[in-house]
N, C-alpha and C. Protein backbone atom coordinates (compact mmCIF):
# COMPACT_ATOMS: atom_id res chain seq x y z
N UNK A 1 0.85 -1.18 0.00
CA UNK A 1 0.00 0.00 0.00
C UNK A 1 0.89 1.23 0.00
N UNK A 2 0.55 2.08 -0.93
CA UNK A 2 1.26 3.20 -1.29
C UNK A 2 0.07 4.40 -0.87
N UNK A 3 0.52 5.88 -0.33
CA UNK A 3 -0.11 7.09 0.08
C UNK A 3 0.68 7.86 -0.22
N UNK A 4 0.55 8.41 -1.98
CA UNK A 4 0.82 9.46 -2.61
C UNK A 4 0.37 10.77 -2.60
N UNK A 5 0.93 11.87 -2.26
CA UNK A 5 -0.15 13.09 -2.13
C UNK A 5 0.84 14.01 -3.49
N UNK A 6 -0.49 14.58 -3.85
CA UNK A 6 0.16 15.79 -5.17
C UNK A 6 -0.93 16.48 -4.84
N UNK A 7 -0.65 17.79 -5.72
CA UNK A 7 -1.70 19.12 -5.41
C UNK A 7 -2.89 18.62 -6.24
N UNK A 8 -2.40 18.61 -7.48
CA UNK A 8 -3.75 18.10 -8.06
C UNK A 8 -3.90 17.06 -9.31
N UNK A 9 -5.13 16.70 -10.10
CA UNK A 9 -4.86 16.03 -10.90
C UNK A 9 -4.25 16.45 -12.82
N UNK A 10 -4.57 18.12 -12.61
CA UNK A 10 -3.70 18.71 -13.48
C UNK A 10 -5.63 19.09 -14.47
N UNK A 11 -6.69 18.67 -14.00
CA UNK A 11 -7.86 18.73 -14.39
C UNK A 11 -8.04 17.46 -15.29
N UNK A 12 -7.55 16.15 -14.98
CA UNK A 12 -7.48 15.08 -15.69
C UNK A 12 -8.73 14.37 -15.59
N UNK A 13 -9.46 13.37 -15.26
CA UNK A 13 -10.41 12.65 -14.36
C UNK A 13 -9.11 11.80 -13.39
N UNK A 14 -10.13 12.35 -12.35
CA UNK A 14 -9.33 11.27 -10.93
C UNK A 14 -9.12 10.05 -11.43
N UNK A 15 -10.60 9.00 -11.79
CA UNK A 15 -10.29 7.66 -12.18
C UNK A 15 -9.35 6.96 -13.04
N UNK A 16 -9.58 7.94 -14.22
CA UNK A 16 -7.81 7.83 -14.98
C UNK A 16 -6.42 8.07 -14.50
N UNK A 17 -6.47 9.17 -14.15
CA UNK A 17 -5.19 9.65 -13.74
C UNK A 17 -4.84 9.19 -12.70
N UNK A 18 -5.40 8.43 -11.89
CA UNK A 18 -5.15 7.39 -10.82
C UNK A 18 -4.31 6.48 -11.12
N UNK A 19 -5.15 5.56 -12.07
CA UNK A 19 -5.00 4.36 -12.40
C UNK A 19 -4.09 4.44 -13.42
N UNK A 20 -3.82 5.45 -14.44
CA UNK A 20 -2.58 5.64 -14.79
C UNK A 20 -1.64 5.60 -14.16
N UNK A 21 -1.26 6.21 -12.77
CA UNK A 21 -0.21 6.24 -12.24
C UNK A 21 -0.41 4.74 -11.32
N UNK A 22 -0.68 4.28 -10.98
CA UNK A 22 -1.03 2.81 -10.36
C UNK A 22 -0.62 1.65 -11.00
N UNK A 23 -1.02 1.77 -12.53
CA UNK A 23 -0.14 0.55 -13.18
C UNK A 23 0.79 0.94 -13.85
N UNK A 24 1.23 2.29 -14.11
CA UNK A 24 2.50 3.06 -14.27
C UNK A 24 4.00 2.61 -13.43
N UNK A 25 3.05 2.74 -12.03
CA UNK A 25 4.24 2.46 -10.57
C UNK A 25 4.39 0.87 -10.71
N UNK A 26 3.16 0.24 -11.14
CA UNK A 26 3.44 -1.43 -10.96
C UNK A 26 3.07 -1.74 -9.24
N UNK A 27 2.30 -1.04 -8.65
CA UNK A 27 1.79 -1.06 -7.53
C UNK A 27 1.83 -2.73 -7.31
N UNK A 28 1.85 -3.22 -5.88
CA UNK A 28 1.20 -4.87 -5.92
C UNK A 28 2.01 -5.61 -6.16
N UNK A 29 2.05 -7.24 -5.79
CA UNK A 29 3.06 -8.42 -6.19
C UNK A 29 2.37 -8.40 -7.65
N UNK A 30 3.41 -9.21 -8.73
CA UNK A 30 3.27 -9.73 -9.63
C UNK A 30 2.14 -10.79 -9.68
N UNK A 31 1.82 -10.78 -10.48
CA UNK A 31 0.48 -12.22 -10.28
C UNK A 31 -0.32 -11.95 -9.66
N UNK A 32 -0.44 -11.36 -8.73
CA UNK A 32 -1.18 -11.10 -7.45
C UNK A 32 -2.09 -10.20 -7.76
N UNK A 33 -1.80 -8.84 -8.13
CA UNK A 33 -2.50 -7.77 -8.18
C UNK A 33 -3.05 -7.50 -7.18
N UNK A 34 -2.45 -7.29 -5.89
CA UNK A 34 -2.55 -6.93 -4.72
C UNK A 34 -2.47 -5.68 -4.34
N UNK A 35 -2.14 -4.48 -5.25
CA UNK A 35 -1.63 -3.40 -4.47
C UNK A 35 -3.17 -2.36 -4.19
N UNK A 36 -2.69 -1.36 -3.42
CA UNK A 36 -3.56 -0.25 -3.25
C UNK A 36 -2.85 1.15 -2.99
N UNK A 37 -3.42 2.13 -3.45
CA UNK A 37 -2.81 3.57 -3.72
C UNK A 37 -3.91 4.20 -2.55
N UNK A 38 -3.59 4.77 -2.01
CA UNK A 38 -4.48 6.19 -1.49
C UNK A 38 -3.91 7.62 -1.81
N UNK A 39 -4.64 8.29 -2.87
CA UNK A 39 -3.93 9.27 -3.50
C UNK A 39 -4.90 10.20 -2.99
N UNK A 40 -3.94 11.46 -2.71
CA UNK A 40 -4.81 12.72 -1.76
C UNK A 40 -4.14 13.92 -2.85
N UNK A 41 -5.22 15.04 -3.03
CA UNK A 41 -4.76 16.03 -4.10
C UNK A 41 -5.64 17.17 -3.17
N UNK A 42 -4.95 17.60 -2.19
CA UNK A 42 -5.21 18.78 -1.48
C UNK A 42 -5.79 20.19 -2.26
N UNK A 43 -5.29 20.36 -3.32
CA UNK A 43 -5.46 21.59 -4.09
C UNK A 43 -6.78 21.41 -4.84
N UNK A 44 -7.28 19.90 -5.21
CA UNK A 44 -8.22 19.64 -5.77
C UNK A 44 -9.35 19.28 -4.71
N UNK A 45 -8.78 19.37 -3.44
CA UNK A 45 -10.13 18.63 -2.40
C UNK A 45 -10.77 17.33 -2.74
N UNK A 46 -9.54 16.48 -2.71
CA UNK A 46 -9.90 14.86 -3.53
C UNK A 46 -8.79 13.92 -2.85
N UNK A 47 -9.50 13.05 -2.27
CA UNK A 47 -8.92 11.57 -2.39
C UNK A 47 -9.47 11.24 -2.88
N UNK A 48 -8.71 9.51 -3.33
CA UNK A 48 -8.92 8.62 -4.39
C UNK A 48 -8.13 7.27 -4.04
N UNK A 49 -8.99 6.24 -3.74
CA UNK A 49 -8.46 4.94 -3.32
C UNK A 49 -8.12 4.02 -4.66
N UNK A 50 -7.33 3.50 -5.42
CA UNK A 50 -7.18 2.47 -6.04
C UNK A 50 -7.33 1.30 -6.02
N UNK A 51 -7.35 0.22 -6.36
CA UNK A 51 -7.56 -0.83 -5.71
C UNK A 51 -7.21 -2.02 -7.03
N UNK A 52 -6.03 -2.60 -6.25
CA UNK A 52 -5.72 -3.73 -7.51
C UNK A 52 -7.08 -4.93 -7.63
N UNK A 53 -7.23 -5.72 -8.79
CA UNK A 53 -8.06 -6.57 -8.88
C UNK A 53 -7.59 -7.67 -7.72
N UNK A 54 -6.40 -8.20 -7.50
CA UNK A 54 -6.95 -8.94 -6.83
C UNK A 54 -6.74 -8.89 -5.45
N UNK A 55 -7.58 -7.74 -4.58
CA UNK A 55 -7.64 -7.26 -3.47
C UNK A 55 -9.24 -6.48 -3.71
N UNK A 56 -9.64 -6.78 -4.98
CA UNK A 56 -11.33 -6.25 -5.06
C UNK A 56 -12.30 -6.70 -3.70
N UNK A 57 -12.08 -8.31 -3.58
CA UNK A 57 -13.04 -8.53 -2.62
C UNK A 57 -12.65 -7.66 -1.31
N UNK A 58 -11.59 -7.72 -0.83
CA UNK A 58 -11.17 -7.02 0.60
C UNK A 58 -11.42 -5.51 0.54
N UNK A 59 -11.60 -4.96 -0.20
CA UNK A 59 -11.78 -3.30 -0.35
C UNK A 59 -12.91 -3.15 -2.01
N UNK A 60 -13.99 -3.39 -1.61
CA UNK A 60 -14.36 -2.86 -3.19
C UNK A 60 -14.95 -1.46 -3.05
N UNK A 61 -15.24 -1.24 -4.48
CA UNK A 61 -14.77 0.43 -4.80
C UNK A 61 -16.16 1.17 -4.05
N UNK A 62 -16.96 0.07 -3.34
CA UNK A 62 -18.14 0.98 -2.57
C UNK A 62 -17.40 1.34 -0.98
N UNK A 63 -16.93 0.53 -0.59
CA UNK A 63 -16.39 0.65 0.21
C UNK A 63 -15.30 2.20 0.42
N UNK A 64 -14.72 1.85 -0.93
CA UNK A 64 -13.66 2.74 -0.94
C UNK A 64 -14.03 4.11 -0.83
N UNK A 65 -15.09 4.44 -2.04
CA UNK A 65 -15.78 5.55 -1.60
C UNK A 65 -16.37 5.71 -0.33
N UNK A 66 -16.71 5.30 0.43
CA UNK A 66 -17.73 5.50 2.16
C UNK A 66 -16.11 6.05 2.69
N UNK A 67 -14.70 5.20 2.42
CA UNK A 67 -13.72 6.06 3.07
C UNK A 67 -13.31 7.65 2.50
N UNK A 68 -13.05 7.62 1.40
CA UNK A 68 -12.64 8.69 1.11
C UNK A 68 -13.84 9.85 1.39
N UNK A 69 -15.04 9.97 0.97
CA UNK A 69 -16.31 10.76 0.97
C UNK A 69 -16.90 11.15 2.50
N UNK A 70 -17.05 9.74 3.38
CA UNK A 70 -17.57 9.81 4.78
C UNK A 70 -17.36 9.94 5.85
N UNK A 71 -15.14 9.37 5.26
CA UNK A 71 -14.32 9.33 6.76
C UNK A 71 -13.64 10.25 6.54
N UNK A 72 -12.50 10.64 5.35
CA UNK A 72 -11.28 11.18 5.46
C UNK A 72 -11.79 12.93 5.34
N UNK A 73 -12.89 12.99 3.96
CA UNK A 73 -13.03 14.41 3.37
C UNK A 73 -13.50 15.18 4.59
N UNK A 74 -14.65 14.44 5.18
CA UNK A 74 -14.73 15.85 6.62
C UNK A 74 -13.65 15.99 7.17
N UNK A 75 -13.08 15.03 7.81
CA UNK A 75 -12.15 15.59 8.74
C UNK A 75 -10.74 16.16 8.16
N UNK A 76 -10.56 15.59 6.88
CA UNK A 76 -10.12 16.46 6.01
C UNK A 76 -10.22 18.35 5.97
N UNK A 77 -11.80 18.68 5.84
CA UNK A 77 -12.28 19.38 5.58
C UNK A 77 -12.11 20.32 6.98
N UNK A 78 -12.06 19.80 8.32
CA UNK A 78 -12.21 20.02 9.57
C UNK A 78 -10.51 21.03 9.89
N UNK A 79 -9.49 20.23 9.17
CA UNK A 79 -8.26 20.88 9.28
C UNK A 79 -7.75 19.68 9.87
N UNK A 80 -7.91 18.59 9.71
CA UNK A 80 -7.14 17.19 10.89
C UNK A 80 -6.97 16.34 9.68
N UNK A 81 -5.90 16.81 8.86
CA UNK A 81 -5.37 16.08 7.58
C UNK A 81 -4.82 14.54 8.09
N UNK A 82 -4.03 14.22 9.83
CA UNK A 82 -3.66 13.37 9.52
C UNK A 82 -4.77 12.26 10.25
């Protein structure tokens, strides 16, 4: 698990420009497709969880959103970045 922070996504879509950089880095074991990104873009007021395929069941992307949207962005939003 990787927690990349940049200002922003440059006005790209998050979901691309995520996942561009995710199988860019080679995130995850080989074979496996295990990895996960938590990418934070302060300037854009955005996280963004990645999630290799094969770690879908343990984190799927509903999930992922309830973290980024329900847990991190308020308190995000609150000033308690960490």
């Amino acid at each position: 698990m990787l927690v990349w922070i940049g200002d922003t996504t440059h006005g790209e879509a998050p979901d691309s420009y995520c996942m561009r950089l995710f199988n860019a880095w080679g995130v995850g074991r080989m074979g496996k497709d295990d990895g996960i990104v938590l990418f934070i873009f302060p300037d854009d007021d955005m996280r963004w969880i990645t999630v290799g395929y094969g770690l879908t069941y343990a984190l799927t992307d509903r999930e992922a959103t309830h973290i980024t949207r329900n847990v991190m962005a308020p308190l995000m939003r609150e000033g308690r970045p960490d």
